[in-house]
Protein backbone atom coordinates (compact mmCIF):
# COMPACT_ATOMS: atom_id res chain seq x y z
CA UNK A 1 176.06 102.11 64.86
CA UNK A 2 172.45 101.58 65.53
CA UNK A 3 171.42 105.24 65.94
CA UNK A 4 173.38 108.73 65.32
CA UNK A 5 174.45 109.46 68.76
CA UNK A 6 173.19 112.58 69.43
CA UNK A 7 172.91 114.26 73.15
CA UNK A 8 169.89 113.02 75.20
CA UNK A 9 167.33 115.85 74.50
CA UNK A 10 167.05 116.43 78.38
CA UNK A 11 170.61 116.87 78.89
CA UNK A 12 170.72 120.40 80.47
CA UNK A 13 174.19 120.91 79.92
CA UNK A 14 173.90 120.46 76.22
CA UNK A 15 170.44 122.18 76.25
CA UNK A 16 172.11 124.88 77.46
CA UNK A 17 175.01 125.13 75.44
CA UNK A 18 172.35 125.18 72.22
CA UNK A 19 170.50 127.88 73.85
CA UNK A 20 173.35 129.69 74.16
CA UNK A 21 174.33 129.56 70.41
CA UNK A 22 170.97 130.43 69.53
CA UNK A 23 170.80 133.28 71.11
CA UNK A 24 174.07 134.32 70.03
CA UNK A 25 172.00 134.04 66.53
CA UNK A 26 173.92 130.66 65.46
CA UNK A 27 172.28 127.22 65.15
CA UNK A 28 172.17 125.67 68.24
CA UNK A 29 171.55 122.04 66.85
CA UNK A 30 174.23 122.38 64.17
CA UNK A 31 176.61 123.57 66.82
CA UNK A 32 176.25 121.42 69.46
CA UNK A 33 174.29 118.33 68.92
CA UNK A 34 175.77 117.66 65.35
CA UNK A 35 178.71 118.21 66.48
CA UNK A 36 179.12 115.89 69.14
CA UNK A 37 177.14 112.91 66.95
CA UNK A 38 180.42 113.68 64.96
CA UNK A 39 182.53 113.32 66.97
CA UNK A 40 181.43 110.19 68.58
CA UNK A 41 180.94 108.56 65.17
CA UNK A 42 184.46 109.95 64.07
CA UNK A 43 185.81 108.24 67.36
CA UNK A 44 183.55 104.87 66.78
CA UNK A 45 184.54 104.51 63.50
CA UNK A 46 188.56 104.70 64.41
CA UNK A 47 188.49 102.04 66.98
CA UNK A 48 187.82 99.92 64.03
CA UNK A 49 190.53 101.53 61.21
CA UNK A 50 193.82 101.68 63.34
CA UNK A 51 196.44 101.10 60.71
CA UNK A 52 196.83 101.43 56.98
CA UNK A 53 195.91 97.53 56.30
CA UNK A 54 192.88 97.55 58.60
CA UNK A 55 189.65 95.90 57.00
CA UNK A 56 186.19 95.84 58.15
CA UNK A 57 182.33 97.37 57.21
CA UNK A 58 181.19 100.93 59.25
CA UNK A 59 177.48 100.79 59.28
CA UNK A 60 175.20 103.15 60.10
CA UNK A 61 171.85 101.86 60.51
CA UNK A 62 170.32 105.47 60.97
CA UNK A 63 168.36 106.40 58.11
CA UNK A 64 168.91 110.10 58.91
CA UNK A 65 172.42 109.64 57.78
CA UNK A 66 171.79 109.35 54.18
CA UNK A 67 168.30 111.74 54.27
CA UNK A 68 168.55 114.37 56.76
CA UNK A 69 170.25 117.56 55.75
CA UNK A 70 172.93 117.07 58.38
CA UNK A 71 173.73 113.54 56.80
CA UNK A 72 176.52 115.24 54.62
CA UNK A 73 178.29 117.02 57.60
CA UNK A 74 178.42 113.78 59.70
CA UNK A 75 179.89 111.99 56.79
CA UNK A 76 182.26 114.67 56.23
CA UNK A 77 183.26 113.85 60.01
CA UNK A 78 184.49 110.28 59.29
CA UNK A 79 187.53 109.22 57.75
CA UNK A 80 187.35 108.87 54.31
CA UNK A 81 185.43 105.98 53.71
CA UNK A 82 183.40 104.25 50.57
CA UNK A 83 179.87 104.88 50.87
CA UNK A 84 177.19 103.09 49.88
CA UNK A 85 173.32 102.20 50.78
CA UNK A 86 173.21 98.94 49.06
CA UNK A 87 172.92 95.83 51.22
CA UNK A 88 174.15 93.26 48.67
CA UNK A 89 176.95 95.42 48.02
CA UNK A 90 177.84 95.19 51.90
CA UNK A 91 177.70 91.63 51.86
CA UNK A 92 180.08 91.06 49.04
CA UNK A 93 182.68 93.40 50.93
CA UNK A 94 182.18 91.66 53.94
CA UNK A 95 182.58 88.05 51.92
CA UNK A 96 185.64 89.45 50.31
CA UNK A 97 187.29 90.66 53.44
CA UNK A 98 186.84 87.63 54.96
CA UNK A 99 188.16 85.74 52.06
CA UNK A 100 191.77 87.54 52.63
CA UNK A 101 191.58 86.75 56.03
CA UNK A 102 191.23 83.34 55.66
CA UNK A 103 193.74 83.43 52.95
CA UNK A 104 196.50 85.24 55.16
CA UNK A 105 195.56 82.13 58.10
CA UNK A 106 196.25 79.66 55.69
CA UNK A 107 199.73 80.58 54.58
C-alpha cells in the first residue's frame, strides 16, 4: 500500500458524516476517516493471507503508519501480523519465502 487510504477530503458524504460526529461532540476523523482507512487496509491485506499456509510481505509505505497517533489503531485493524520498519529485515523475509517456494516446486 502506497498511501493509507483515507476518504478524498472533498467527499461530501464522508465530510458530512464527520461533521455529524463532531457535533455530536465525538471525533469526526477518528470516526469516520480512520475508520474506513481500516477497513480498506484490513480488506487489502486479506486478499493476500487467505489460508493458514499463506506467505507473503504487507507493506505500508505510509510513514504516518508508524508516526501518526492513529498508526496504532490502523495496525490494530489488520490481522495479526509481524511488524517491523527495517528494510533489510524485509528483504531477508522476502528471500526466505521465496526460498520455500522454490523448494516446494522442486519436489
Amino acid at each position: 500500500m502506497d498511501k493509507i487510504p483515507f476518504p478524498r477530503p472533498d467527499d461530501p458524504l464522508m465530510s458530512a458524516r464527520q461533521k455529524a460526529v463532531e457535533e455530536a461532540g465525538g471525533n469526526g476523523f477518528m470516526a469516520v476517516a480512520a475508520t474506513h482507512a481500516a477497513l480498506l487496509m484490513a480488506q487489502g491485506a486479506g486478499r493476500l493471507v487467505r489460508a493458514s499456509g499463506d506467505r507473503g510481505v504487507v507493506a505500508v509505505l505510509d510513514q504516518r503508519l508508524a508516526t501518526a497517533r492513529y498508526g496504532g489503531y490502523l495496525k490494530a485493524s489488520l490481522p495479526d501480523f509481524w511488524y517491523t520498519t527495517d528494510r533489510n529485515q524485509v528483504r531477508k523475509s522476502l528471500a526466505a519465502i521465496d526460498a520455500v517456494a522454490k523448494q516446494a516446486e522442486a519436489e
